[in-house]
N, C-alpha and C. Protein backbone atom coordinates (compact mmCIF):
# COMPACT_ATOMS: atom_id res chain seq x y z
N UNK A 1 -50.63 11.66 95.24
CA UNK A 1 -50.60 10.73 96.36
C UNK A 1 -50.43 11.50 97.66
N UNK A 2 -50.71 10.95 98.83
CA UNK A 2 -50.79 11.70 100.29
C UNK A 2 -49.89 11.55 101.09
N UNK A 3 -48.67 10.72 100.40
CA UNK A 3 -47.26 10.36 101.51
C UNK A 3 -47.88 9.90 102.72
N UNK A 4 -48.68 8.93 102.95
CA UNK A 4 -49.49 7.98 103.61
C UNK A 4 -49.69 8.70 104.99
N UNK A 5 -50.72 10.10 104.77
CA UNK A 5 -50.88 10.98 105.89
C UNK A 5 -52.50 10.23 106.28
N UNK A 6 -52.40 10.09 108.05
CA UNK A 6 -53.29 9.37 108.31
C UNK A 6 -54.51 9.96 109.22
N UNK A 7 -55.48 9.65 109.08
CA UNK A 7 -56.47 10.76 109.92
C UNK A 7 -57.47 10.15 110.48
N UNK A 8 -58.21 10.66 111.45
CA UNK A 8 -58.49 9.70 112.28
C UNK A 8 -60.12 10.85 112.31
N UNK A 9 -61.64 10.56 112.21
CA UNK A 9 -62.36 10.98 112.55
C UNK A 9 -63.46 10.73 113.53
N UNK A 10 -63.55 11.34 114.33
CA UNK A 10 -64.92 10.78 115.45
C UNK A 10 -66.28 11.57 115.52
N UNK A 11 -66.81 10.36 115.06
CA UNK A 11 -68.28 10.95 115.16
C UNK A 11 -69.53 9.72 115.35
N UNK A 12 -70.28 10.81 116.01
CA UNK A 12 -71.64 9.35 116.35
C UNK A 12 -72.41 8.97 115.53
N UNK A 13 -72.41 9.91 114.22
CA UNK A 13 -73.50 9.65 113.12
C UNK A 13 -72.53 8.70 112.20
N UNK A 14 -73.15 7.32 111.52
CA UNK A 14 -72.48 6.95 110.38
C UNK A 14 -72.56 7.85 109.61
N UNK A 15 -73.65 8.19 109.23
CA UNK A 15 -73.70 9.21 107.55
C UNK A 15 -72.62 10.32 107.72
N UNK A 16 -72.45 10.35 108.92
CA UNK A 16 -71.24 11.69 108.32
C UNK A 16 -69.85 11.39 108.60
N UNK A 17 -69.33 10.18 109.22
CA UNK A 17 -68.27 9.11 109.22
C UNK A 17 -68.13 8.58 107.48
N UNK A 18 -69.38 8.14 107.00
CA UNK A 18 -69.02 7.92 105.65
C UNK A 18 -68.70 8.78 104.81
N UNK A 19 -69.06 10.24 105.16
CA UNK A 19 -68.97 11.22 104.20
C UNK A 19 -67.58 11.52 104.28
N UNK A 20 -67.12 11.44 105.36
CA UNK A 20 -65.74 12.04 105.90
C UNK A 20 -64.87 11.09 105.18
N UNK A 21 -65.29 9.96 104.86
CA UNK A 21 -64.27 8.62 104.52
C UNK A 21 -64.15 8.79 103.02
N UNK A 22 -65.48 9.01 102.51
CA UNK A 22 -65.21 9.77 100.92
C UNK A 22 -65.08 10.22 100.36
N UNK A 23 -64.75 11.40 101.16
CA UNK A 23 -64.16 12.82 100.77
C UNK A 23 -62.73 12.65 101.22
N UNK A 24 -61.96 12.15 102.52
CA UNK A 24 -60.80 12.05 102.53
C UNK A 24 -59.91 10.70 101.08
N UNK A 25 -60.97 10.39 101.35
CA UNK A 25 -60.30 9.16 100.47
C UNK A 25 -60.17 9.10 98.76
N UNK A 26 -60.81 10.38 98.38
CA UNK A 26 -60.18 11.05 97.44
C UNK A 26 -59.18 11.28 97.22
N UNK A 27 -58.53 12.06 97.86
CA UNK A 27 -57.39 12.61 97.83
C UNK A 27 -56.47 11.46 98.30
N UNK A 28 -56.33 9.95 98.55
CA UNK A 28 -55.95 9.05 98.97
C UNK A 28 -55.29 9.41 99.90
N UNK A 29 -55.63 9.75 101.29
CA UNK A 29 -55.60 9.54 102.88
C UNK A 29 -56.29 8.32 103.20
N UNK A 30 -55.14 7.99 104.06
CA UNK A 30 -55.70 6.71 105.13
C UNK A 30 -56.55 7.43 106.23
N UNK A 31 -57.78 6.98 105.98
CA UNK A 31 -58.81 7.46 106.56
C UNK A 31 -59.39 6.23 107.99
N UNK A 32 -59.33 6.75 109.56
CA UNK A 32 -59.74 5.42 110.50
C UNK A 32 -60.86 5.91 111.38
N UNK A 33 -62.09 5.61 111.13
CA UNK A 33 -63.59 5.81 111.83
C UNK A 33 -63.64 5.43 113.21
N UNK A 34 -63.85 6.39 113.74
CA UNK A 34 -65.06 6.04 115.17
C UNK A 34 -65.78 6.36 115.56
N UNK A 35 -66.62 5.05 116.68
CA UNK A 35 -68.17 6.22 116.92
C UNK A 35 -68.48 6.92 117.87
N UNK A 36 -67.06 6.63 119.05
CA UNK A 36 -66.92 7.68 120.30
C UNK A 36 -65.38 8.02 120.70
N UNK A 37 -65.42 8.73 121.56
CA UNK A 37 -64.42 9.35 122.14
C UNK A 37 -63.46 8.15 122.75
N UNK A 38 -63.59 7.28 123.91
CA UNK A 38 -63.00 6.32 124.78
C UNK A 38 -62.67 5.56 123.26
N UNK A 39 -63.33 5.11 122.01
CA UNK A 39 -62.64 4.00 120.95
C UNK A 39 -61.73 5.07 120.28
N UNK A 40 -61.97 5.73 119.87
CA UNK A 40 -60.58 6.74 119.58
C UNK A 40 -59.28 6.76 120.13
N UNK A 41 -59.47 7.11 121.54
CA UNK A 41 -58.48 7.50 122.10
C UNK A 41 -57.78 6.14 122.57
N UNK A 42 -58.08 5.21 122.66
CA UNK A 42 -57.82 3.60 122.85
C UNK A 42 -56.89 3.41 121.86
N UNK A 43 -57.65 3.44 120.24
CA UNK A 43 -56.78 3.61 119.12
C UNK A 43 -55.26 4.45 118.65
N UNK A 44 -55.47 5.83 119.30
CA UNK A 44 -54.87 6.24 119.41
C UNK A 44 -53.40 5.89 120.35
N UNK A 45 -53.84 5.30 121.11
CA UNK A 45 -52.41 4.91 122.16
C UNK A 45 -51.64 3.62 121.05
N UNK A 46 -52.50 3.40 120.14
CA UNK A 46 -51.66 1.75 119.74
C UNK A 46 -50.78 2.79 118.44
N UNK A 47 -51.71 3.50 117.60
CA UNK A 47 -51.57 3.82 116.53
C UNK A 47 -51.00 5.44 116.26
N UNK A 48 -50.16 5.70 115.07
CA UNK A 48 -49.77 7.35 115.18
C UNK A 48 -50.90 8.13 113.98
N UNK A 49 -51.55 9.41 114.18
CA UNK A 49 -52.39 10.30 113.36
C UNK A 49 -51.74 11.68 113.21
N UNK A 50 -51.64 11.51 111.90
CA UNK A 50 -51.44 13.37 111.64
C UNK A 50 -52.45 13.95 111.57
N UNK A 51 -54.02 13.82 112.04
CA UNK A 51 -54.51 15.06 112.16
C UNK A 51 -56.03 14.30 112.52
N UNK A 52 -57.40 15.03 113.38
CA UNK A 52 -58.33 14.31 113.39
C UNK A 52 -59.13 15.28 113.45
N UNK A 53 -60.67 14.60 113.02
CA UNK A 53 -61.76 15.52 112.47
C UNK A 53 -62.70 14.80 113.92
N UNK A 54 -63.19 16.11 115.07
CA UNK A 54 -64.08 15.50 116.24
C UNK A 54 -65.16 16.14 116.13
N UNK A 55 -66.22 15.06 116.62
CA UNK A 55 -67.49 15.91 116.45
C UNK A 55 -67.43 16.55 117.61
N UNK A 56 -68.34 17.63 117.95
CA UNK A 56 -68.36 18.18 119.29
C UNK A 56 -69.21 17.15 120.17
N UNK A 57 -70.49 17.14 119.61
CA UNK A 57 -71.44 16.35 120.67
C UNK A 57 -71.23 14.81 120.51
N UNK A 58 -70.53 14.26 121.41
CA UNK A 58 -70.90 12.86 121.29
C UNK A 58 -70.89 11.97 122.65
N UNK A 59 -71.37 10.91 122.42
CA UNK A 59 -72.25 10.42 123.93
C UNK A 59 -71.11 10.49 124.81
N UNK A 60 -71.19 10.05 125.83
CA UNK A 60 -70.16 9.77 127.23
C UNK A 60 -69.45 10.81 127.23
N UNK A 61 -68.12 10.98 126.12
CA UNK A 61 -66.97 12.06 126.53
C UNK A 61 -67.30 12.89 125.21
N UNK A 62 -67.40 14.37 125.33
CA UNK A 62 -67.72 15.52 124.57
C UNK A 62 -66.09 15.63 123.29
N UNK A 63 -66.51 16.11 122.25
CA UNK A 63 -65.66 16.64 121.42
C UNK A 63 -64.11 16.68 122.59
N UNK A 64 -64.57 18.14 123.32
CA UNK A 64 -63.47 19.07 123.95
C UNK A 64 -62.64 18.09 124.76
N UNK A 65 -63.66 17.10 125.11
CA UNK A 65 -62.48 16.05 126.03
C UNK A 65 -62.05 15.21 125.15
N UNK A 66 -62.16 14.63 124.19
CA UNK A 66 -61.28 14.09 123.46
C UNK A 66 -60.30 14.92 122.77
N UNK A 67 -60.68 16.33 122.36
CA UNK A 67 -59.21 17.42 121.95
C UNK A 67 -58.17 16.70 122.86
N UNK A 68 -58.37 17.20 124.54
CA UNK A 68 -57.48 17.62 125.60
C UNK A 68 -56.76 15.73 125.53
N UNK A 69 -57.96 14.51 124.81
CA UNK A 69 -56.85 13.65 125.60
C UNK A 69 -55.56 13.42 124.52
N UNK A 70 -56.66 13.50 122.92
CA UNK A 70 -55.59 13.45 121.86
C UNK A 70 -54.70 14.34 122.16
N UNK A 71 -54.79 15.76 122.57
CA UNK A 71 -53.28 16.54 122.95
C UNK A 71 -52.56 15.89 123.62
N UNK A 72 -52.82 15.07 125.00
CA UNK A 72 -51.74 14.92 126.09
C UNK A 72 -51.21 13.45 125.37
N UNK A 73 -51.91 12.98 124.67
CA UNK A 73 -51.41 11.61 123.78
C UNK A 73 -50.03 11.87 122.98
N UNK A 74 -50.43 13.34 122.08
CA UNK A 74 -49.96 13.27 120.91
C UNK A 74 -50.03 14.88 120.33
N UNK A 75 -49.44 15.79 121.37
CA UNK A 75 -49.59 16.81 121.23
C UNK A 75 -49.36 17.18 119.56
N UNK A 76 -48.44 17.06 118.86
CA UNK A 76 -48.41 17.17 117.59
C UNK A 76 -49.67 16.74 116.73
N UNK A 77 -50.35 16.00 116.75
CA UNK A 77 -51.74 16.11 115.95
C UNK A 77 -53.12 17.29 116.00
N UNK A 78 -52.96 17.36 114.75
CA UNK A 78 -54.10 18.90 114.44
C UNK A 78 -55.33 17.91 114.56
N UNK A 79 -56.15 18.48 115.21
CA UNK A 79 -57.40 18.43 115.93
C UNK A 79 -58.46 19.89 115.47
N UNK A 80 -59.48 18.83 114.49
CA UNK A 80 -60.88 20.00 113.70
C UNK A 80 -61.93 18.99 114.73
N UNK A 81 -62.38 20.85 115.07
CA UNK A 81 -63.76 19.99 115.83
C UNK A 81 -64.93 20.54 115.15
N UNK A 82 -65.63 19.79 114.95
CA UNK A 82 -66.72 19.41 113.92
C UNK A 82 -67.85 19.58 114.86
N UNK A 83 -68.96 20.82 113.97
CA UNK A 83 -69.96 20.63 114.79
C UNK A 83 -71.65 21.69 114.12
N UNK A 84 -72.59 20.69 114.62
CA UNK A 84 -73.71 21.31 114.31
C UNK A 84 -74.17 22.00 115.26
N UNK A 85 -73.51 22.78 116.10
CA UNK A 85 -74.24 23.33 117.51
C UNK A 85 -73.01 23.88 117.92
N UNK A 86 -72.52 25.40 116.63
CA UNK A 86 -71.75 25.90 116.96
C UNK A 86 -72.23 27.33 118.02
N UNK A 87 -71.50 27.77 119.45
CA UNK A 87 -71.51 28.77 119.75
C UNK A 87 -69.82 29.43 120.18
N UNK A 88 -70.24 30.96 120.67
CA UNK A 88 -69.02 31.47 120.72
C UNK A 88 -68.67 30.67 121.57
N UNK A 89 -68.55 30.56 122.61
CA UNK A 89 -67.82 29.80 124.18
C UNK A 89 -67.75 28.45 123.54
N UNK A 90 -68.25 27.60 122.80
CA UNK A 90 -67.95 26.30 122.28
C UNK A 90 -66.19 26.67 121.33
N UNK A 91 -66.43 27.66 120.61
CA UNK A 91 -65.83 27.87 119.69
C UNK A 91 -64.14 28.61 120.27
N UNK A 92 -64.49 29.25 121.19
CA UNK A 92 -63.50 29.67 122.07
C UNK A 92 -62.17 28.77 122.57
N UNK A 93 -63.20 28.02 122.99
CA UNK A 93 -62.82 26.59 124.18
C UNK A 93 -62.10 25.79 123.22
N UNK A 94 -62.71 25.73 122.14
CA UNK A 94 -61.63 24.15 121.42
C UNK A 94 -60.64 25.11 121.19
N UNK A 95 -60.20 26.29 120.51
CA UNK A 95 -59.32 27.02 119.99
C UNK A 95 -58.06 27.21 121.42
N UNK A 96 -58.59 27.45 122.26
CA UNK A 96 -58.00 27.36 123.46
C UNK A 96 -57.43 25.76 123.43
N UNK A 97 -58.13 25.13 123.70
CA UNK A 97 -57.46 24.02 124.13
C UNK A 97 -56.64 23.25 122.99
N UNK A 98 -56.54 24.17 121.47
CA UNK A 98 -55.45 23.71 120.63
C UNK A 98 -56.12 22.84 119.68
N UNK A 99 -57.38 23.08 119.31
CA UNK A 99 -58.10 23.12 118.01
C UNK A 99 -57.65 23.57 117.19
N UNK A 100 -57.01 23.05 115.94
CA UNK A 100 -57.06 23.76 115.08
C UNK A 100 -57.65 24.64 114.10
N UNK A 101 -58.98 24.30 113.85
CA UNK A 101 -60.49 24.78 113.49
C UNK A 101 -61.61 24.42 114.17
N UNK A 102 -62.54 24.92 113.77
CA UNK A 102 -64.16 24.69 114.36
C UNK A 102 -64.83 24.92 113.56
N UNK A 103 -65.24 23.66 112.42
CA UNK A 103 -65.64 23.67 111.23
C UNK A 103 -67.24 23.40 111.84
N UNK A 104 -68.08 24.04 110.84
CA UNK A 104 -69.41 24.15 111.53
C UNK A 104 -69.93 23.54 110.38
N UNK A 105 -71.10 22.43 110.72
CA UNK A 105 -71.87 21.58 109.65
C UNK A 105 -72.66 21.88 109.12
N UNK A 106 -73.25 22.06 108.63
CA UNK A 106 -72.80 21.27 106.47
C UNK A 106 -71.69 21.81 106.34
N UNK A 107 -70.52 21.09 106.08
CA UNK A 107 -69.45 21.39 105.31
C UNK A 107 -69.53 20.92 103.93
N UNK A 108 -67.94 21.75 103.68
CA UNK A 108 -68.18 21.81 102.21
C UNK A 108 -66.40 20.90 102.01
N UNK A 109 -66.38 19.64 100.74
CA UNK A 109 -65.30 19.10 100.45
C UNK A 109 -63.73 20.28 100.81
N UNK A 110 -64.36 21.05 100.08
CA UNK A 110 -63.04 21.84 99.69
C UNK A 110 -62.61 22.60 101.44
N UNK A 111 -63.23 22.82 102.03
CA UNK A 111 -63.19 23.16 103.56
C UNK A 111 -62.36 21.84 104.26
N UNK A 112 -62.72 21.05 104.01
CA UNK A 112 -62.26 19.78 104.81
C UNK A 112 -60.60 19.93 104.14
N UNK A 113 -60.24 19.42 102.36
CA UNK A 113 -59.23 19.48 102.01
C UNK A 113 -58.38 20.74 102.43
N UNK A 114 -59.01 22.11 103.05
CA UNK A 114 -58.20 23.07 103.05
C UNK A 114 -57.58 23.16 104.51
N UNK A 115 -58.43 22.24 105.41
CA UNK A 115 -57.92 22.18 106.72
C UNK A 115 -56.96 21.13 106.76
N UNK A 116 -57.28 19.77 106.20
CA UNK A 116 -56.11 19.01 105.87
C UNK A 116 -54.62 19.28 105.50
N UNK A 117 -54.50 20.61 104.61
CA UNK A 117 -53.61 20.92 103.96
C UNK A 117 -53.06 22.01 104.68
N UNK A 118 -53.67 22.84 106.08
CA UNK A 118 -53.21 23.55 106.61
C UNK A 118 -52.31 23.17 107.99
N UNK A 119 -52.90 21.80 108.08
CA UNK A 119 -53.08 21.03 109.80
C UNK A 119 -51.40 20.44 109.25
N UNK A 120 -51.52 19.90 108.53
CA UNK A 120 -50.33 19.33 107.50
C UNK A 120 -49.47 20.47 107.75
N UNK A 121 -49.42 21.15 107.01
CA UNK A 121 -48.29 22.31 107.11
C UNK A 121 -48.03 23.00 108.39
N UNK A 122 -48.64 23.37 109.04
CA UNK A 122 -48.70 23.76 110.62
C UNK A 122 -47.79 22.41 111.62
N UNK A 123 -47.97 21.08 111.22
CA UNK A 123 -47.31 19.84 111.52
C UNK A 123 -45.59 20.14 111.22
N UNK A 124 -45.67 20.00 109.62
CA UNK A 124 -44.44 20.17 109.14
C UNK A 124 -43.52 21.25 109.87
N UNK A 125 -44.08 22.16 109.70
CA UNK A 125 -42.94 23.44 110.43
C UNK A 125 -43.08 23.37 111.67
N UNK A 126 -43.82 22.56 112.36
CA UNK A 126 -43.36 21.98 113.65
C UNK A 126 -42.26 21.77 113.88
N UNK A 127 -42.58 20.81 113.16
CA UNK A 127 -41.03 19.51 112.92
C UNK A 127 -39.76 19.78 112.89
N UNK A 128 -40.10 20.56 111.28
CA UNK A 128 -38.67 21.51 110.87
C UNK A 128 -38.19 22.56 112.04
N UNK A 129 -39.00 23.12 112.83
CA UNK A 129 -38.41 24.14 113.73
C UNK A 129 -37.73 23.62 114.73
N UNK A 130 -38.45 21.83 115.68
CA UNK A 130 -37.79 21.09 116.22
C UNK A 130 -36.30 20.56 115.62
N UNK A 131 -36.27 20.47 114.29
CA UNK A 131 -34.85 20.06 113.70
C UNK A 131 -34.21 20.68 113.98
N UNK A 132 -34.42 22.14 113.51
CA UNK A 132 -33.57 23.35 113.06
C UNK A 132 -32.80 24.13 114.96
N UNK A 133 -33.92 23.47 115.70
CA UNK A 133 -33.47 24.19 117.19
C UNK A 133 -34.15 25.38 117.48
N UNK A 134 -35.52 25.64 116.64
CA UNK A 134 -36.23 26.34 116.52
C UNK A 134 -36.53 27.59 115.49
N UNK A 135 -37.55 28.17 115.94
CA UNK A 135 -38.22 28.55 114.66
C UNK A 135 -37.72 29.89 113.80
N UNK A 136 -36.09 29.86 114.04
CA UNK A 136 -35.19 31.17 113.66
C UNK A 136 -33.81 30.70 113.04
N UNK A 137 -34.14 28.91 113.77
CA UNK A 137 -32.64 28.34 113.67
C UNK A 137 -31.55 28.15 114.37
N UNK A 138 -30.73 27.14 114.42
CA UNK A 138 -29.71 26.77 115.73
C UNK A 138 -28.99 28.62 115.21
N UNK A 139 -28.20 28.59 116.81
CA UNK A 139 -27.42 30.13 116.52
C UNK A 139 -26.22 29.63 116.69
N UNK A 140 -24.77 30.20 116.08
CA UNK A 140 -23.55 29.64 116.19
C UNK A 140 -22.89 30.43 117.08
């Protein structure tokens, strides 16, 4: 079971919104579709995501601007930007602006589950380091 970890993907193509939905939903993740940037990030203000899969190209607002708004939303959510029109300076830029990956299309299941499972853990010891008073531990 997935301890009801929730993920949020944006993209303009259905076919690869559905693919994303049946491959996460394997592994039973709550999986929540969109087909642009502005319905995402709308969603996002009502709702909380541990982690989201963005396409780069999509109409009105680009991949990179939805990274930067999901960061200032919700800095703690891992952000994969998804894309068929990978270059270096594309690839640069999301990593900079706190991408967690820059998964380049055709992907493969086990790529998706391995970013899930990294974005996850990268989350967690967030957390724990926020508990602890940081990432060495309160000092006495």
């Amino acid at each position: 079971m997935a301890e009801n970890v929730k993920i949020m993907v944006v993209d303009d193509e259905p076919s690869v919104l559905e693919s994303f939905k049946q491959i996460l939903m394997i592994k039973d993740y709550e999986v929540e579709l969109f087909p642009d940037g502005p319905t995402a990030i709308a969603n996002l203000k009502k709702e909380q995501f541990d982690l989201a899969f963005v396409d780069y190209k999509l109409p009105g607002m680009d991949g990179l601007e939805v990274l930067k708004k999901i960061k200032e939303i919700d800095s703690t959510i891992e952000v994969c930007i998804v894309t068929a029109y990978a270059t270096e300076s594309s690839h640069a830029n999301a990593i900079t602006l706190g991408a967690l990956e820059y998964l380049r299309k055709p992907f493969l299941m086990e790529e998706i589950y391995e970013l899930v499972e990294r974005g996850l853990r990268k989350r967690r010891s967030r957390s724990t380091e926020k508990k602890s008073g940081g990432p060495i531990g309160p000092i006495h």
